[in-house]
C-alpha atoms as a PDB file:
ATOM      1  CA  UNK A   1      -8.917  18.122-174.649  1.00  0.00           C
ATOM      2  CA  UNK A   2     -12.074  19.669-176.193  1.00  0.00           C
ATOM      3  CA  UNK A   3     -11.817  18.005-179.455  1.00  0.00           C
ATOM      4  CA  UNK A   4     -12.917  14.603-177.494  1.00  0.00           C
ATOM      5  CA  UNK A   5     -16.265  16.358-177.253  1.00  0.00           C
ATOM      6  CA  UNK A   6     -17.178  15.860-181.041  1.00  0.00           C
ATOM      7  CA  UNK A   7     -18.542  12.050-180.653  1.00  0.00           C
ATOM      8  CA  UNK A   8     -18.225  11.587-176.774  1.00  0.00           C
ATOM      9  CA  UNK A   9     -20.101   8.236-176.935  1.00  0.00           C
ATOM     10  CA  UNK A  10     -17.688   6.642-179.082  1.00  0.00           C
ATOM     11  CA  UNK A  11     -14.832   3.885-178.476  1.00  0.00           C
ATOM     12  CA  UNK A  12     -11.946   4.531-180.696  1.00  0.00           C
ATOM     13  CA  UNK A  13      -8.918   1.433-180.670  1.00  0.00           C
ATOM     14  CA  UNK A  14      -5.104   2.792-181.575  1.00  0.00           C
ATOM     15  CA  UNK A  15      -3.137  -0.104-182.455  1.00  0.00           C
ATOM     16  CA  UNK A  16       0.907  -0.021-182.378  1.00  0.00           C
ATOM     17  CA  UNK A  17       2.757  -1.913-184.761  1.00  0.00           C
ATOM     18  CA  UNK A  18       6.097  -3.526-183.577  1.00  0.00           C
ATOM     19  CA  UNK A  19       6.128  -6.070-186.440  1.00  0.00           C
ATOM     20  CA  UNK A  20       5.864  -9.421-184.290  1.00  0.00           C
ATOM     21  CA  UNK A  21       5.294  -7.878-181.004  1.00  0.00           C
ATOM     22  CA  UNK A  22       2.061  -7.669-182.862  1.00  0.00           C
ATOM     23  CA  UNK A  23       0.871 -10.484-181.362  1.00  0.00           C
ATOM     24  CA  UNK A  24       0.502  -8.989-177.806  1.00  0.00           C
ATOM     25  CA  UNK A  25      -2.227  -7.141-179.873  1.00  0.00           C
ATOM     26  CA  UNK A  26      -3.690  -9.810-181.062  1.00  0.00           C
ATOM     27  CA  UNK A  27      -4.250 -11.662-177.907  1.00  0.00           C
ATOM     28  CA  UNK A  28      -5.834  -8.229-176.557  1.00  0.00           C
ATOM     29  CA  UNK A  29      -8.292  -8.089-179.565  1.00  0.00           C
ATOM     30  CA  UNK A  30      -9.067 -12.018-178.704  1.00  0.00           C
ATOM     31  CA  UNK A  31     -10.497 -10.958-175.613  1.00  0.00           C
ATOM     32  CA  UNK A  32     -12.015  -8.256-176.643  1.00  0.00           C
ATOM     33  CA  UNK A  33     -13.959 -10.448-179.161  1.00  0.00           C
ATOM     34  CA  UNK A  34     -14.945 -12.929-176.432  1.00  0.00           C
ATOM     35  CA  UNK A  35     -16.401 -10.544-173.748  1.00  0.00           C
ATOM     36  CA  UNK A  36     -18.217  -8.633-176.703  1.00  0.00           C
ATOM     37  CA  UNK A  37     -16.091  -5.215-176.262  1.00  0.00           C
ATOM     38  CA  UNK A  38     -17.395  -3.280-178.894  1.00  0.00           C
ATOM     39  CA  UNK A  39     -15.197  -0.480-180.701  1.00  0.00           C
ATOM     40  CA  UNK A  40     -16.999   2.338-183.323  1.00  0.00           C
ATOM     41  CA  UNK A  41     -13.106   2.293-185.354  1.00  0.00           C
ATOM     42  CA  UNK A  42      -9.225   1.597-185.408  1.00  0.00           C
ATOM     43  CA  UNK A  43      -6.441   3.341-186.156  1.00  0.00           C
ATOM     44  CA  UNK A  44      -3.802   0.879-186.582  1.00  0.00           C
ATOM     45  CA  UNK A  45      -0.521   1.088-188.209  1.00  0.00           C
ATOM     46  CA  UNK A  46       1.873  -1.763-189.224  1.00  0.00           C
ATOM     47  CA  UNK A  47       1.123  -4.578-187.209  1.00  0.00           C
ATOM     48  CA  UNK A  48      -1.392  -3.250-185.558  1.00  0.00           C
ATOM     49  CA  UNK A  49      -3.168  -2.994-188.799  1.00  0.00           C
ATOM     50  CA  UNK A  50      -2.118  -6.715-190.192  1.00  0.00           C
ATOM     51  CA  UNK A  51      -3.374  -8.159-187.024  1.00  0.00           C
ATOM     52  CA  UNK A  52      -6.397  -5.972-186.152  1.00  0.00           C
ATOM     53  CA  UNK A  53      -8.273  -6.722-189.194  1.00  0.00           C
ATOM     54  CA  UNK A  54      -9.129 -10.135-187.535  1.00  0.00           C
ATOM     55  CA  UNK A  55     -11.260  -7.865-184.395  1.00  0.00           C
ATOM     56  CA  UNK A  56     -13.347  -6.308-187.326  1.00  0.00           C
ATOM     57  CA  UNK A  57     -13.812  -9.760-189.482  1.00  0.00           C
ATOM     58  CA  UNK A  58     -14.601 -11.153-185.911  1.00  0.00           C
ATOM     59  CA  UNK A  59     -12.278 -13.878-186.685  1.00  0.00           C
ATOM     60  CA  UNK A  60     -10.750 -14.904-183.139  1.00  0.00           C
ATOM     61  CA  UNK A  61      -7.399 -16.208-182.415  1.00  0.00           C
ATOM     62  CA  UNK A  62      -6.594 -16.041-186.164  1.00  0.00           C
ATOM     63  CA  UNK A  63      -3.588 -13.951-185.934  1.00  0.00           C
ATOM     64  CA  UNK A  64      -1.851 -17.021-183.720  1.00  0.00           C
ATOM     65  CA  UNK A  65      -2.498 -19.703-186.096  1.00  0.00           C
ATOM     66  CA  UNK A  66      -1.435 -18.582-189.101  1.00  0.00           C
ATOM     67  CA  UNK A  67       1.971 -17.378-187.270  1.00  0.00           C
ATOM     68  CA  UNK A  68       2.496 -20.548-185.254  1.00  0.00           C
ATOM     69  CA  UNK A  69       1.577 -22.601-188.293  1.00  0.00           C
ATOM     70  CA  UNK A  70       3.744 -20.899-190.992  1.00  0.00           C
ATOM     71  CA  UNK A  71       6.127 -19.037-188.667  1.00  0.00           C
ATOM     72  CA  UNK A  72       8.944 -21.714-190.340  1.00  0.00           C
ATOM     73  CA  UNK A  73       7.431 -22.110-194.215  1.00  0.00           C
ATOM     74  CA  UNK A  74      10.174 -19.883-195.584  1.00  0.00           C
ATOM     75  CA  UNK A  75       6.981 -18.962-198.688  1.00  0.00           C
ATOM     76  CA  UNK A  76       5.708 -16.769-195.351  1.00  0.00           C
ATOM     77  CA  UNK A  77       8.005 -14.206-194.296  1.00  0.00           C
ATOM     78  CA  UNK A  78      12.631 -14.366-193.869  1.00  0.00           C
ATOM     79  CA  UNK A  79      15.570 -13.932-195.365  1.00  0.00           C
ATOM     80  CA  UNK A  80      14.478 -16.464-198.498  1.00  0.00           C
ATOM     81  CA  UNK A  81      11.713 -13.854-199.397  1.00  0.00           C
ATOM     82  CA  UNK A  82      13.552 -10.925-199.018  1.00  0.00           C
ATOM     83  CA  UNK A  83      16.744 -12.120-201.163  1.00  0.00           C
ATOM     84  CA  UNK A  84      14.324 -13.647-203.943  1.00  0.00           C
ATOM     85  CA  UNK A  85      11.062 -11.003-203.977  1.00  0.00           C
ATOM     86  CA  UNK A  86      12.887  -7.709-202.217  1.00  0.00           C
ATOM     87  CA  UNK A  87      10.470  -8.261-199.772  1.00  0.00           C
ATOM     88  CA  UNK A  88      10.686  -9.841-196.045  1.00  0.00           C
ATOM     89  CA  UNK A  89       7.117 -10.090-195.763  1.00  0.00           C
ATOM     90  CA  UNK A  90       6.192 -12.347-199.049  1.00  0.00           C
ATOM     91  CA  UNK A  91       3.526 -10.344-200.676  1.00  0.00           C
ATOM     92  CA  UNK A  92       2.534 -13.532-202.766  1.00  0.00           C
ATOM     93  CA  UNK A  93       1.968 -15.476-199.826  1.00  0.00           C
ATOM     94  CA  UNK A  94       1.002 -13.147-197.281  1.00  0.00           C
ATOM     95  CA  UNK A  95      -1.534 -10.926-199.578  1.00  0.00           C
ATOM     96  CA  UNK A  96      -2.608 -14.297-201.811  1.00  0.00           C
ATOM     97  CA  UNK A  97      -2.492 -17.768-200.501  1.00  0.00           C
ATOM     98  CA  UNK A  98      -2.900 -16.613-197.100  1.00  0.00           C
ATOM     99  CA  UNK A  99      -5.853 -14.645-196.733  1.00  0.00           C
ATOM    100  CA  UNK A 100      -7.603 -16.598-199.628  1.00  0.00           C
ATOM    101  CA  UNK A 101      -6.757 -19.867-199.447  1.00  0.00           C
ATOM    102  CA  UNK A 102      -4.842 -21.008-196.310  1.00  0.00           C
ATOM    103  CA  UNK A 103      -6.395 -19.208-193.140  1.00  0.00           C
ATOM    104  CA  UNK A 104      -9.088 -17.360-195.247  1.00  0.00           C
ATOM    105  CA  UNK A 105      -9.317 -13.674-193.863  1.00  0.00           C
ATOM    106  CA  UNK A 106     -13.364 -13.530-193.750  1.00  0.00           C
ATOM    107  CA  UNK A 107     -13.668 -10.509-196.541  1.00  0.00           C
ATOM    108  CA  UNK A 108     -18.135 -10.766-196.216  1.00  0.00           C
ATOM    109  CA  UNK A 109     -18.148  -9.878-192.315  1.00  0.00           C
ATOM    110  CA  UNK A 110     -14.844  -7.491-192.273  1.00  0.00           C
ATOM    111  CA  UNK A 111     -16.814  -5.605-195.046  1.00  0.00           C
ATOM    112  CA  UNK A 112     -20.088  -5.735-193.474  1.00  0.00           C
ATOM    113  CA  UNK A 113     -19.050  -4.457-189.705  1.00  0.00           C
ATOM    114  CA  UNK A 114     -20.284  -0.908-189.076  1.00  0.00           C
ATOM    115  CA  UNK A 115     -16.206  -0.349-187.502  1.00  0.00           C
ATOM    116  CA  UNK A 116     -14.441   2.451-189.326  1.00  0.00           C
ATOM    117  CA  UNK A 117     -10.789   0.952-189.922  1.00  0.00           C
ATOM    118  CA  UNK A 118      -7.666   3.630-190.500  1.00  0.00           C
ATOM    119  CA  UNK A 119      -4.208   1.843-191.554  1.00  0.00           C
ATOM    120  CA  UNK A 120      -1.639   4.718-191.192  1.00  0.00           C
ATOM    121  CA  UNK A 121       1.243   4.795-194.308  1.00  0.00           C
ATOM    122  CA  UNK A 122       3.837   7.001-194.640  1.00  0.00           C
ATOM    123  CA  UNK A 123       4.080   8.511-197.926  1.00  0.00           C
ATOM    124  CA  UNK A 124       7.869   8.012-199.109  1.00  0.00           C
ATOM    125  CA  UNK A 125       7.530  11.323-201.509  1.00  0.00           C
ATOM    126  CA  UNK A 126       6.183  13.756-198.796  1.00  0.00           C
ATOM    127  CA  UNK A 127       7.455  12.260-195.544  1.00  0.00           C
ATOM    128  CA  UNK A 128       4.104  12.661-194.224  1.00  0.00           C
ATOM    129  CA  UNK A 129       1.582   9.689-192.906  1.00  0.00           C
ATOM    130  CA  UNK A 130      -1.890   8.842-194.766  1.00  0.00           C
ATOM    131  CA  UNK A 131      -4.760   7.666-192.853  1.00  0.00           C
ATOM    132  CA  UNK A 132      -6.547   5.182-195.370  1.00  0.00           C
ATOM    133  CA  UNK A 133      -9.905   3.492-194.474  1.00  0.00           C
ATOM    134  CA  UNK A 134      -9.990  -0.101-195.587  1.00  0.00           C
ATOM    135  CA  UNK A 135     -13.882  -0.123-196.309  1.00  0.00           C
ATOM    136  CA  UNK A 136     -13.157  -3.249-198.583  1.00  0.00           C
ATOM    137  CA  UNK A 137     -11.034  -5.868-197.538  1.00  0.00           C
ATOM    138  CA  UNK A 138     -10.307  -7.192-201.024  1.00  0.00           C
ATOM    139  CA  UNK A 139      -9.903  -3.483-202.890  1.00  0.00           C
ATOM    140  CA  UNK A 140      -7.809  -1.998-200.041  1.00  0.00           C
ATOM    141  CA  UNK A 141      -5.366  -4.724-199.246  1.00  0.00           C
ATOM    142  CA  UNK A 142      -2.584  -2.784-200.722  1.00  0.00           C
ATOM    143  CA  UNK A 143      -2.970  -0.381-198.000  1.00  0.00           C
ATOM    144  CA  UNK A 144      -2.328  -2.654-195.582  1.00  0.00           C
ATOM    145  CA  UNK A 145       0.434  -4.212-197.241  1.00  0.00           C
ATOM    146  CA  UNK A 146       1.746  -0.737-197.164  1.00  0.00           C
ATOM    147  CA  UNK A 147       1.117   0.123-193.766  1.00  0.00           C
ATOM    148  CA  UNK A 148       3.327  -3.002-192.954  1.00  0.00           C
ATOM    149  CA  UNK A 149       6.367  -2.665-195.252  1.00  0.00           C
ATOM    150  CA  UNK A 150       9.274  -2.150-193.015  1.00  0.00           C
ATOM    151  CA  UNK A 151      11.854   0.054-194.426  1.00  0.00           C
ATOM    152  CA  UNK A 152      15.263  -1.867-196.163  1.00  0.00           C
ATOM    153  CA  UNK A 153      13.444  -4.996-196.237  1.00  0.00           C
ATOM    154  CA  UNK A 154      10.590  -4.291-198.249  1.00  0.00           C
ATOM    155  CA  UNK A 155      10.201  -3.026-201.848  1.00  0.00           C
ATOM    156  CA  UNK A 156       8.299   0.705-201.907  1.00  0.00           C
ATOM    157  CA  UNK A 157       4.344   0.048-202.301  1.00  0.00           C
ATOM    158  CA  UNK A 158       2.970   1.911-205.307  1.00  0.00           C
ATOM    159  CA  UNK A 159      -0.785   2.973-205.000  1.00  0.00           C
ATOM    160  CA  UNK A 160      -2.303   5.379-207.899  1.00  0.00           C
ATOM    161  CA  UNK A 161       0.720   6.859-208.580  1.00  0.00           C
ATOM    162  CA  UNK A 162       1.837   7.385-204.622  1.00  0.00           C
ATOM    163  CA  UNK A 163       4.566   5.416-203.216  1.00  0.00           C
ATOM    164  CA  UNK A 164       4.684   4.057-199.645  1.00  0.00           C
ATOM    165  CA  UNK A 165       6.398   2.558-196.870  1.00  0.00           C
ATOM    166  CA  UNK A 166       5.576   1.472-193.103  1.00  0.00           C
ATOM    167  CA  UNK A 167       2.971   3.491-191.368  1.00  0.00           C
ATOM    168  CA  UNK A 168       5.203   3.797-187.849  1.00  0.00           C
ATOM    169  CA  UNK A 169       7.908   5.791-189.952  1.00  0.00           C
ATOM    170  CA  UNK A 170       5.556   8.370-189.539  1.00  0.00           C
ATOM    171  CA  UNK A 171       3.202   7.998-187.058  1.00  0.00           C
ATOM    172  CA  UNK A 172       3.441   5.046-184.938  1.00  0.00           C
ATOM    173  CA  UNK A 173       1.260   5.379-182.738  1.00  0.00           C
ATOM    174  CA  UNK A 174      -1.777   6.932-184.118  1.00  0.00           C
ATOM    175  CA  UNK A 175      -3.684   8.801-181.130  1.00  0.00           C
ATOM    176  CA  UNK A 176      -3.349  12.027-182.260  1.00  0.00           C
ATOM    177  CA  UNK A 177      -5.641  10.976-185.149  1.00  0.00           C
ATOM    178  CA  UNK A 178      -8.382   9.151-183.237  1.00  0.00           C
ATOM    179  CA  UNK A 179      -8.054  12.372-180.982  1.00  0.00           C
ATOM    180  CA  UNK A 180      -8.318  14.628-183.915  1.00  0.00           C
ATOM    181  CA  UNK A 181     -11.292  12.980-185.777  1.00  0.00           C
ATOM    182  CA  UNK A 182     -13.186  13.209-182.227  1.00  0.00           C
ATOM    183  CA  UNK A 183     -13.569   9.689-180.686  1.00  0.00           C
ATOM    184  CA  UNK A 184     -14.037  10.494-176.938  1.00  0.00           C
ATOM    185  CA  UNK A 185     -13.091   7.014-175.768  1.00  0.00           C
ATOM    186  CA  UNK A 186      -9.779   5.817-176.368  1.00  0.00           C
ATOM    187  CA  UNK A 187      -8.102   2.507-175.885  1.00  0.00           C
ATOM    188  CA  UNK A 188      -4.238   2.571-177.002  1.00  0.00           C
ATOM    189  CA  UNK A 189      -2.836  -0.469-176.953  1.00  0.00           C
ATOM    190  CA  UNK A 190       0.956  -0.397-177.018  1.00  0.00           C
ATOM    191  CA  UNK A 191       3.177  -3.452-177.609  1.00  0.00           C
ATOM    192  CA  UNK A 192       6.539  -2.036-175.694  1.00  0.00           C
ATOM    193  CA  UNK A 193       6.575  -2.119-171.985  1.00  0.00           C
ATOM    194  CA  UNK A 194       5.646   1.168-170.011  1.00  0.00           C
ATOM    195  CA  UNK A 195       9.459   1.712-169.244  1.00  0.00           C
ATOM    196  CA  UNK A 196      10.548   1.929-172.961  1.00  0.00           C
ATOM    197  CA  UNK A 197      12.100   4.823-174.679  1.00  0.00           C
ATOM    198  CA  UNK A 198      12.993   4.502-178.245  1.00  0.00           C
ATOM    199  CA  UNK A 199      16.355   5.453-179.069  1.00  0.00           C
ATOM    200  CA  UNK A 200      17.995   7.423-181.971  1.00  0.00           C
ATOM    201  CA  UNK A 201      18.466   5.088-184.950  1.00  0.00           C
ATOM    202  CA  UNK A 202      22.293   4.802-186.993  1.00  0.00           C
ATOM    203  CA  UNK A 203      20.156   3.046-189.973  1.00  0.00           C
ATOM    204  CA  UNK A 204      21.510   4.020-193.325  1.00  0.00           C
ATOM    205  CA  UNK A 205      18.090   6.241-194.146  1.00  0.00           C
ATOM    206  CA  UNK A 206      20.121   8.887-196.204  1.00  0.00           C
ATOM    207  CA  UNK A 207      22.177   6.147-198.621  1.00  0.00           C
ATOM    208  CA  UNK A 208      18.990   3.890-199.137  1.00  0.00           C
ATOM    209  CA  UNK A 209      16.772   6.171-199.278  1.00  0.00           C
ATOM    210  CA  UNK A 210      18.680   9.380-200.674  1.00  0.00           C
ATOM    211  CA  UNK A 211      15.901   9.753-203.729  1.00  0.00           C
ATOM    212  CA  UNK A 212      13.283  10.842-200.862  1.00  0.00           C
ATOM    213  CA  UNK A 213      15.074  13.128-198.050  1.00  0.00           C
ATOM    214  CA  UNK A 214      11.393  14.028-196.924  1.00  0.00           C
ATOM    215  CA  UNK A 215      10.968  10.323-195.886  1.00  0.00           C
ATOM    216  CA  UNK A 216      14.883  10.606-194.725  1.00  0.00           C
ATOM    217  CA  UNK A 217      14.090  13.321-192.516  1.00  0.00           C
ATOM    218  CA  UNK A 218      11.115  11.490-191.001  1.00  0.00           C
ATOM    219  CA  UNK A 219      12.450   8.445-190.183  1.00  0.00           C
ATOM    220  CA  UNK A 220      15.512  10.068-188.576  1.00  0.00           C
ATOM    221  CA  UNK A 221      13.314  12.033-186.100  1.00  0.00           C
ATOM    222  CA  UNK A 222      11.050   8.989-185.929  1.00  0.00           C
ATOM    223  CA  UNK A 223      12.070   8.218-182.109  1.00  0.00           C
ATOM    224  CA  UNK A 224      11.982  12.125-181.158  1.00  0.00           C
ATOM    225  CA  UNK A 225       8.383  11.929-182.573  1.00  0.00           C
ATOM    226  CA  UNK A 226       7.785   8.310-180.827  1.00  0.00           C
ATOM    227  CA  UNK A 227       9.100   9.057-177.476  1.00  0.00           C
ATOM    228  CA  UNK A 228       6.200  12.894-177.384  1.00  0.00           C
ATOM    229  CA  UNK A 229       3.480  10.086-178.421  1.00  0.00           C
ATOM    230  CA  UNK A 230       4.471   8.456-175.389  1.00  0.00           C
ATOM    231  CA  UNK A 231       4.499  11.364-173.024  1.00  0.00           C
ATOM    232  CA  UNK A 232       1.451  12.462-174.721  1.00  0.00           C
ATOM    233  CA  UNK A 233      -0.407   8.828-173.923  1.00  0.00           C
ATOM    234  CA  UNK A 234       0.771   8.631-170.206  1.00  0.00           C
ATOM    235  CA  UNK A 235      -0.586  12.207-169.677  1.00  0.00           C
ATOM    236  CA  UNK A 236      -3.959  11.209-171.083  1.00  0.00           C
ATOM    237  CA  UNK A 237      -3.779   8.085-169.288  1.00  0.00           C
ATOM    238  CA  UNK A 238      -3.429  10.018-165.910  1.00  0.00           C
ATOM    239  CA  UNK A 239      -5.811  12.796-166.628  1.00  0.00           C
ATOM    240  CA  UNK A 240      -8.031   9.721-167.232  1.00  0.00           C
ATOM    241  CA  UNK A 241      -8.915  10.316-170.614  1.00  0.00           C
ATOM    242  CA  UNK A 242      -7.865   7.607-172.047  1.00  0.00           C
ATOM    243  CA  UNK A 243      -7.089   3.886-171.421  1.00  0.00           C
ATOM    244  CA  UNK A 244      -3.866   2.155-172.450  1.00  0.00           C
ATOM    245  CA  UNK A 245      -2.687  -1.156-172.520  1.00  0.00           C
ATOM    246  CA  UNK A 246       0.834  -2.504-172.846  1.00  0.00           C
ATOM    247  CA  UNK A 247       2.947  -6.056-171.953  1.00  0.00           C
ATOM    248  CA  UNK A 248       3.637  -6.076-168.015  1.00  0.00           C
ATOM    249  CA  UNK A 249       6.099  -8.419-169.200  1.00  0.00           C
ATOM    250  CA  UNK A 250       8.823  -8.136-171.316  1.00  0.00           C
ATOM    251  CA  UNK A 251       9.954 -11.013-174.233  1.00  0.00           C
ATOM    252  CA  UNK A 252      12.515 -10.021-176.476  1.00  0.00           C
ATOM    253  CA  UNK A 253      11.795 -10.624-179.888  1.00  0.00           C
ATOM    254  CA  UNK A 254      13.242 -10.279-183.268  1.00  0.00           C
ATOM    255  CA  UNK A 255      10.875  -8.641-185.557  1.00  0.00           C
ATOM    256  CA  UNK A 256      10.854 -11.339-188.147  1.00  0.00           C
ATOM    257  CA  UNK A 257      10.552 -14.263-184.772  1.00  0.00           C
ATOM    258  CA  UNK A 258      10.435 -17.152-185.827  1.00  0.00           C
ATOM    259  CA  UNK A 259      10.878 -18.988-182.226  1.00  0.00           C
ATOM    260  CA  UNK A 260       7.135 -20.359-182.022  1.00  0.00           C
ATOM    261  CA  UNK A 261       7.515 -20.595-177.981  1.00  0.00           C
ATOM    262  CA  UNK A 262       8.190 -16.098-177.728  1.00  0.00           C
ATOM    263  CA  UNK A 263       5.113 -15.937-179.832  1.00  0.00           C
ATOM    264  CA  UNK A 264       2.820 -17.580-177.886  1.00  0.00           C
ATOM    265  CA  UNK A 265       4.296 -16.261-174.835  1.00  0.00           C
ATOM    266  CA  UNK A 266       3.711 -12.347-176.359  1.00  0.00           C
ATOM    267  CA  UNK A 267       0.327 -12.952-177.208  1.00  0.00           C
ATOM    268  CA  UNK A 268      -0.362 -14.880-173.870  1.00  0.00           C
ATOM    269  CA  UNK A 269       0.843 -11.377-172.086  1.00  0.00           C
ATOM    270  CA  UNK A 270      -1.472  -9.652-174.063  1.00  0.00           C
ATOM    271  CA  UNK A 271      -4.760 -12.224-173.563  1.00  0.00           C
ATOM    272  CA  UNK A 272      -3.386 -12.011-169.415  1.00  0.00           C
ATOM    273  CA  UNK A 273      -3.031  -8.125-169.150  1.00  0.00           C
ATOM    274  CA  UNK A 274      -6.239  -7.794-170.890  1.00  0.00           C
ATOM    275  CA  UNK A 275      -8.454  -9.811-168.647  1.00  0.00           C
ATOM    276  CA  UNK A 276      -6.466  -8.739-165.748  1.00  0.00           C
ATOM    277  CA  UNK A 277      -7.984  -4.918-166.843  1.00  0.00           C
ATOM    278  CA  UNK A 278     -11.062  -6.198-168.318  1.00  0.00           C
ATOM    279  CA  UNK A 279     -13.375  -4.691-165.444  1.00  0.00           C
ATOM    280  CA  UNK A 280     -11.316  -1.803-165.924  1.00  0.00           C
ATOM    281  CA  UNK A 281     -12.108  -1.606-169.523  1.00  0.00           C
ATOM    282  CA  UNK A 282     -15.366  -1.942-169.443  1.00  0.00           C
ATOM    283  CA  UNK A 283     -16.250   0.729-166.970  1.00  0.00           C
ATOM    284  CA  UNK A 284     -13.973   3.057-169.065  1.00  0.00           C
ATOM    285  CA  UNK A 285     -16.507   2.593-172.150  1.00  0.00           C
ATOM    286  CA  UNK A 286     -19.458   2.492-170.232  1.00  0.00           C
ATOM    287  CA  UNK A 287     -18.887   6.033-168.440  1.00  0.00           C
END
């Protein structure tokens, strides 16, 4: 692993998506707020990106409350939006009244913190994912709309000319970036159990999305390229190269959840596992 010699000193976060599974993240990142863990960037994808925006705004235990609060306000995210917009996620509400009006996503300090922060999505044209820094919260928020547009339940994302879809299409967990660009100390923080091996999807890829057979034959090797990540992290992770974090428990979800009792429970695995490793953690970075 020579290329983690480039910036040895530096903490690099990889953030799964997993739509609301998410919030197993988000408790993590809570913690990590309140024992001042300090990261130098994030690659995050999907969820991962949605949610981990609130680590580099420094806005703690945001994530929860705007999902417990809205989680049954049909304006947020469910079949209502996607029938009426196209879109599951409502980009009005989520990427409007949300962040500006209703739980304010804090645009000054998210734009002011020295953290470098990657949102992975997958170019629908090319097949191929796109690492996009979100240096400003405001200008970039398309991105992470992008990066969280889950395929036949979202409308395609059109950026300069480029049109996109989910991030984890493509690269779902993105390690092999934060590897790649050099950080030497890598936390991965997973939101599927350690036993979990994706399996082969039967989802119509080739009817919906016959226009773009580079994005069709992505997202049908998706879980062969999902399940390598995974034997890539747990040999890593034993090598002791890098650290990795996912739910010792497991709470089956829907990915548009709207039972407000899972939720909590998800992100109170997440805020458990991650002070239960905590000491862990921090003698990780400060090797």
């Amino acid at each position: 692993m020579d290329k983690f010699a480039d910036n040895s000193n530096k903490v690099a976060l990889v953030l799964e998506g997993g739509a609301m599974r998410g919030l197993y993240t988000a408790g993590v990142l809570d913690v990590f707020m309140k024992n001042d863990i300090k990261a130098d960037a994030i690659f995050a994808v999907s969820a991962g990106a949605l949610f981990g925006i609130n680590y580099k705004s420094g806005q703690i235990g945001r994530a929860l409350r705007y999902n417990l609060k809205y989680a049954h306000d049909r304006r947020y995210m469910g079949l209502y939006s996607l029938i009426t917009t196209g879109d599951v996620m409502n980009r009005d509400f989520c990427f409007n009244k949300l962040v500006y009006e209703l739980d304010p996503w804090d645009f000054k300090a998210y734009n002011n913190s020295d953290v470098k922060f990657y949102a992975v999505v997958t170019n629908v044209e090319t097949g191929k994912p796109e690492y996009t820094e979100i240096k400003d919260g405001q200008d970039d928020l398309e991105y992470l709309r992008a990066s969280g547009s889950m395929p036949f339940v979202s409308n395609l994302v059109e950026i300069n000319g480029n049109k996109y879809l989910d991030g984890a299409v493509s690269d779902p967990i993105p390690l092999k970036k934060a590897i790649d660009m050099g950080y030497g100390k890598i936390i991965v923080i997973q939101t599927r159990p350690a036993d979990y091996i994706k399996s082969k999807s039967w989802l119509p890829f080739g009817w919906v999305y016959r226009k773009y057979p580079n994005f069709v034959k992505t997202a049908k090797d998706s879980y062969i390229n999902y399940n390598e990540i995974l034997s890539l992290i747990k040999k890593y992770e034993n090598d002791g190269e890098i650290l990795a974090l996912r739910p010792s428990k497991k709470i089956k979800m829907r990915r548009v959840e709207k039972d407000l009792s899972k939720l909590q429970a998800i992100y109170d695995v997440g805020v458990k596992d991650c002070n239960n490793n905590l000491q862990k953690i921090k003698e990780y970075i400060a090797r």
